[in-house]
Protein backbone atom coordinates (compact mmCIF):
# COMPACT_ATOMS: atom_id res chain seq x y z
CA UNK A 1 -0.19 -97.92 87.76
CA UNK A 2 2.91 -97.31 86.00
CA UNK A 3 3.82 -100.95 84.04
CA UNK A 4 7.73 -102.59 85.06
CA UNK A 5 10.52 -102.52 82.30
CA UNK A 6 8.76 -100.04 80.14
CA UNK A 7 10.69 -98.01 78.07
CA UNK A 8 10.62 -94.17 79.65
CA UNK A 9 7.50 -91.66 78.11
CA UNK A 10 5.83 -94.68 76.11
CA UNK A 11 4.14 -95.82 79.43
CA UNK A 12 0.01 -95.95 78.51
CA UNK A 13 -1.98 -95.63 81.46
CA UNK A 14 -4.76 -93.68 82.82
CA UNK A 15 -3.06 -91.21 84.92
CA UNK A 16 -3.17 -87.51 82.72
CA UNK A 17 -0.14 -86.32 81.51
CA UNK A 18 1.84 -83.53 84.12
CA UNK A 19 0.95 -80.09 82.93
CA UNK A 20 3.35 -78.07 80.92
CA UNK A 21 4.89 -74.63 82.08
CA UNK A 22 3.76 -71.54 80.07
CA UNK A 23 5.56 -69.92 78.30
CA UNK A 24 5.74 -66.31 78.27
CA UNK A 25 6.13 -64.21 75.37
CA UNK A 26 7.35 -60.23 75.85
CA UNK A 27 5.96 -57.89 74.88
CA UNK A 28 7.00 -55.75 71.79
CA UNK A 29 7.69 -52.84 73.77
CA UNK A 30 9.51 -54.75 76.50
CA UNK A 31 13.11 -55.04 75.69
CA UNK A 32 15.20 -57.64 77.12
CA UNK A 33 18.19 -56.44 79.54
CA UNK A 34 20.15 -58.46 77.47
CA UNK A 35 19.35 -57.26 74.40
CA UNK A 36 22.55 -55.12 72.67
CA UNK A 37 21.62 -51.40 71.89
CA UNK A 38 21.90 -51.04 67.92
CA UNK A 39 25.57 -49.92 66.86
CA UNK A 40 24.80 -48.32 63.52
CA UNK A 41 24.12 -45.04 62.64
CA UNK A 42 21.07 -42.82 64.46
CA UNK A 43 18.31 -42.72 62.34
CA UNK A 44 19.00 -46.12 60.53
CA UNK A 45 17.91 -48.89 62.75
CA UNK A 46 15.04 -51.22 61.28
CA UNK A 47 13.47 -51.45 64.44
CA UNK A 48 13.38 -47.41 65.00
CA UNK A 49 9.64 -46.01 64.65
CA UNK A 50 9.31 -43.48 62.20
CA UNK A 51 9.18 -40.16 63.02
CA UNK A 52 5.91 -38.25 62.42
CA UNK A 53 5.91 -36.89 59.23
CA UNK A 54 4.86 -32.80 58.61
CA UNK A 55 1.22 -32.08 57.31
CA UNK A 56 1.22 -30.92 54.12
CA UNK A 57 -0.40 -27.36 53.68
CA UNK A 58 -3.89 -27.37 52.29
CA UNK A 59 -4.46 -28.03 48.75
CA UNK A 60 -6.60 -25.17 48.09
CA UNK A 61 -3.57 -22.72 49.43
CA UNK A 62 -0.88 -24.56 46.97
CA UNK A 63 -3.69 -23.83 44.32
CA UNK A 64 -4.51 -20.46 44.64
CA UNK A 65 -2.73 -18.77 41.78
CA UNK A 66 -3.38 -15.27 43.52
CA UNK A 67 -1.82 -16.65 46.48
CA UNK A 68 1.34 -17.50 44.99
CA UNK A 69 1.71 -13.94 42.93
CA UNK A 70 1.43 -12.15 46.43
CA UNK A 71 4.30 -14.75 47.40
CA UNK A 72 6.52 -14.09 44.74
CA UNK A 73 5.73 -9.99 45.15
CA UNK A 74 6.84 -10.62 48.62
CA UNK A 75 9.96 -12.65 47.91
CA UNK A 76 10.68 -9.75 45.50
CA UNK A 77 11.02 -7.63 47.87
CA UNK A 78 7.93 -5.14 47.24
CA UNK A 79 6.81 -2.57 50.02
CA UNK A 80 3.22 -3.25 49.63
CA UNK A 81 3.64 -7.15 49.82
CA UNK A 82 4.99 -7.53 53.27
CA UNK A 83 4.98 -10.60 55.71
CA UNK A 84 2.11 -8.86 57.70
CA UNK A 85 -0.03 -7.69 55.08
CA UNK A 86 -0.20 -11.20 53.38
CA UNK A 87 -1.19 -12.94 56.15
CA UNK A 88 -3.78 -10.73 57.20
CA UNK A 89 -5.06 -10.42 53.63
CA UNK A 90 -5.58 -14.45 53.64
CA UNK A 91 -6.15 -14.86 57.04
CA UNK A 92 -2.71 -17.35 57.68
CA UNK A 93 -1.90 -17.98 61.54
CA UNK A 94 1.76 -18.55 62.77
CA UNK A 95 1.46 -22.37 62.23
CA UNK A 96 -0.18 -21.74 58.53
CA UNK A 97 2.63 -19.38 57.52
CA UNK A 98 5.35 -21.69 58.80
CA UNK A 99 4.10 -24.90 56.84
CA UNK A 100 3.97 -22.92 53.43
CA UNK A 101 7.59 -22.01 54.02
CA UNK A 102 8.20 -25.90 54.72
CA UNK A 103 6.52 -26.79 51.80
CA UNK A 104 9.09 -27.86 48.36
CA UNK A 105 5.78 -27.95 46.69
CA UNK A 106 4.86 -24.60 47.25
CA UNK A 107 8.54 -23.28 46.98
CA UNK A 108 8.85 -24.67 43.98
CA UNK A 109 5.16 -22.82 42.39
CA UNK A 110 6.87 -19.65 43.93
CA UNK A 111 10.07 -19.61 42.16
CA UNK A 112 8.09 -20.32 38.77
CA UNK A 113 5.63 -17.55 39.51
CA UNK A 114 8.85 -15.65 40.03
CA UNK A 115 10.42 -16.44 36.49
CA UNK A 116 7.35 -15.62 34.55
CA UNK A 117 7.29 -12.35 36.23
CA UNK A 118 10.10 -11.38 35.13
CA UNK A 119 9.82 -12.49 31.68
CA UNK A 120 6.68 -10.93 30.94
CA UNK A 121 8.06 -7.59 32.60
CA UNK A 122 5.29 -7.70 35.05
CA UNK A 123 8.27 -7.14 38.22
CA UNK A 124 9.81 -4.59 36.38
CA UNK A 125 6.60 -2.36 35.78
CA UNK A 126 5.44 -3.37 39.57
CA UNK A 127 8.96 -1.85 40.92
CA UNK A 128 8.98 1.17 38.87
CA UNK A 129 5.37 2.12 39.97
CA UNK A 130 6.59 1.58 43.67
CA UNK A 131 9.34 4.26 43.26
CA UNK A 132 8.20 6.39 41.12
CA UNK A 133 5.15 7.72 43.67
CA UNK A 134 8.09 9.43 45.22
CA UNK A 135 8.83 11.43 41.98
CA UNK A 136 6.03 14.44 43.02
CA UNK A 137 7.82 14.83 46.31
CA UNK A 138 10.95 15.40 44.65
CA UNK A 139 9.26 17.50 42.43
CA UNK A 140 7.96 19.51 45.05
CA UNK A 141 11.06 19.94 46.63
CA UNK A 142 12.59 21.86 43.38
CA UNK A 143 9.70 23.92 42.76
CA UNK A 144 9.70 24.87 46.29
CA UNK A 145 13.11 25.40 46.50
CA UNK A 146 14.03 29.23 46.16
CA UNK A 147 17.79 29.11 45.30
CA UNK A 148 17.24 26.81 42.20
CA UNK A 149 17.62 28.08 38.84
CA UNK A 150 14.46 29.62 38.08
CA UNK A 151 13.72 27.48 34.81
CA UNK A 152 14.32 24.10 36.88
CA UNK A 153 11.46 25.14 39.07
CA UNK A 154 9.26 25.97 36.12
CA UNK A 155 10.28 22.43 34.94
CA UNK A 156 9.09 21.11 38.55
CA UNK A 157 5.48 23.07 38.05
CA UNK A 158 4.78 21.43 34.14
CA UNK A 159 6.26 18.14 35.42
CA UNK A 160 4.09 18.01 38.57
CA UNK A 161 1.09 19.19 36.69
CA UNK A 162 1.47 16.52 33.55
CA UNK A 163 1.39 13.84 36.48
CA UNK A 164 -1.79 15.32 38.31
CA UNK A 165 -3.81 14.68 34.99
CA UNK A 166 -5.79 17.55 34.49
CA UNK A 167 -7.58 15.81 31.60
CA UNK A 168 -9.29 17.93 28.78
CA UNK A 169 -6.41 20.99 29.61
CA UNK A 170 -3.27 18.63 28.64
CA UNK A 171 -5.53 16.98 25.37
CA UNK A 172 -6.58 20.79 24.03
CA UNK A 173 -2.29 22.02 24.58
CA UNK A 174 -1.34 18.80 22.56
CA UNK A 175 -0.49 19.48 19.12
CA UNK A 176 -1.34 17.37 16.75
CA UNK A 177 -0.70 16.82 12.36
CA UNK A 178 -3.62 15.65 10.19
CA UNK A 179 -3.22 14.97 6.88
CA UNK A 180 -5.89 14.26 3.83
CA UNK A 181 -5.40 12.79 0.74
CA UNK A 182 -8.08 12.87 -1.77
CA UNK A 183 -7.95 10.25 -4.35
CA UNK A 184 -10.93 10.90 -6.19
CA UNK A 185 -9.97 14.16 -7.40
CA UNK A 186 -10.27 12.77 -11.16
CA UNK A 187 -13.67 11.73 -10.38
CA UNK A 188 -14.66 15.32 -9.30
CA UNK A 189 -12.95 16.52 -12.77
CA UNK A 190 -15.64 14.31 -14.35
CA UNK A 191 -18.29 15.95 -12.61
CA UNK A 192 -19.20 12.61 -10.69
CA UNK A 193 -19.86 12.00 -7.25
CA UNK A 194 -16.25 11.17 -5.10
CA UNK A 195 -16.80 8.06 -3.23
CA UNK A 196 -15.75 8.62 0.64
CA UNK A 197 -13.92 5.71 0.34
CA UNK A 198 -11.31 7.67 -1.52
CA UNK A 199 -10.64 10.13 1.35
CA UNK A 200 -7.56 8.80 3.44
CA UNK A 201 -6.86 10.48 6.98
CA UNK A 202 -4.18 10.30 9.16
CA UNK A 203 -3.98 12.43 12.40
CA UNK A 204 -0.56 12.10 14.11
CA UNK A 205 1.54 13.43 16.58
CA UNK A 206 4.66 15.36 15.81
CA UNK A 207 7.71 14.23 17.69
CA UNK A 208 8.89 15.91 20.18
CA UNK A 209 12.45 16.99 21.02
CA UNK A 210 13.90 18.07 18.11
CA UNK A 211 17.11 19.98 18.09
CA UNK A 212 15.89 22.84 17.33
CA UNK A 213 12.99 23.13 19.55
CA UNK A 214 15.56 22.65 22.45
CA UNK A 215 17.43 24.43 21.67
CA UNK A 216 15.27 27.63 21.04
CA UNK A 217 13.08 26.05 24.78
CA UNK A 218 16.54 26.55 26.61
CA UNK A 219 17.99 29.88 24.82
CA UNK A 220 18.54 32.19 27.68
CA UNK A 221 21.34 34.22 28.14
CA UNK A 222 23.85 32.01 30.20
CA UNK A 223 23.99 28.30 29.09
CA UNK A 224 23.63 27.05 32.43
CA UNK A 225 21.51 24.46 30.78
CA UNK A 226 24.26 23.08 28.65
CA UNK A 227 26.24 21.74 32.00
């Protein structure tokens, strides 16, 4: 029984108190109608998930220093290193090949690889070799070729011959200087035995090209040879 001239709430009695409403708490995926959409810029609000970030390629293809040489070949431009011939060499699928080229990592190992090709002269050899394997065609072509002066074609046939490497032939045609010098001929005077020691040899090759080797290789009639 509720007690007379009580002050309101500080009644004691036996009756339980009246049971409190719940309260409901949302859910953080919930959003309030009247919550305001974010007025900032797209991409910048705090309460924006993050976006999934890329996979990184593999460690072990970042790593492989023969990997990256074939990748700076390629970026060079070189016929053997294509696109096509890479990836089948390594075994890359579509989705491999695409996350190298997203990688800054692996960019960056690239362009590195690139610069120390070039300073050690290893892209310059690399792109001479490429072209030159279409010297013997050309070659061919002149030799073959009946209206072409006659000595041009001979030219072809020695040229296209040095390059095929016949082996002991061009190392018996090669001329070559050997000088001796003796200097125990004072010993010998004396009637004692020279030490080999004081036998010097040097075996050189003469230079080629001189003027007047050209000039008597080239002395035909006409000087067709001079234009």
């Amino acid at each position: 029984m509720t007690k007379p001239n009580c002050v309101p709430g500080f009644v004691v009695n036996d009756d339980p108190p009246p049971p409190s409403k719940p309260t409901r708490i949302p859910k953080p995926d919930v959003v309030s109608p009247t919550t305001k959409p974010y007025p900032g810029l797209p991409g910048f609000d705090p309460g924006e998930p993050l976006p999934p970030a890329d996979p990184a390629p593999d460690r072990s293809l970042i790593d492989n220093h023969e990997l990256v040489s074939d990748l700076a070949r390629f970026a060079e431009g070189q016929a053997l290193c294509t696109e096509s011939a890479i990836r089948k060499k390594w075994r890359l699928s579509e989705e491999t090949w695409e996350l190298l080229g997203s990688s800054d990592e692996l960019v960056r190992a690239v362009e590195d690889e690139k610069t120390r090709r070039i300073r050690s002269g290893a892209t310059k050899r690399e792109l001479a070799q490429s072209h030159i394997i279409r010297g013997p065609a050309v070659l061919a072509t002149i030799m073959d070729d009946a209206k072409a002066n006659a000595r041009h074609r001979v030219d072809s046939i020695k040229a296209l011959n040095a390059i095929a490497d016949p082996g002991p032939e061009a190392a018996a045609d090669q001329e070559r200087v050997i000088i001796t010098i003796n200097l125990g001929s004072d010993t010998r005077a004396k009637g004692q035995e020279p030490d080999p020691a004081d036998v010097i040899t040097i075996e050189a090759t003469p230079r080629p090209g001189t003027p007047k080797r050209i000039e008597a290789d080239h002395s035909e009639p006409s000087d067709e040879w001079r234009r």
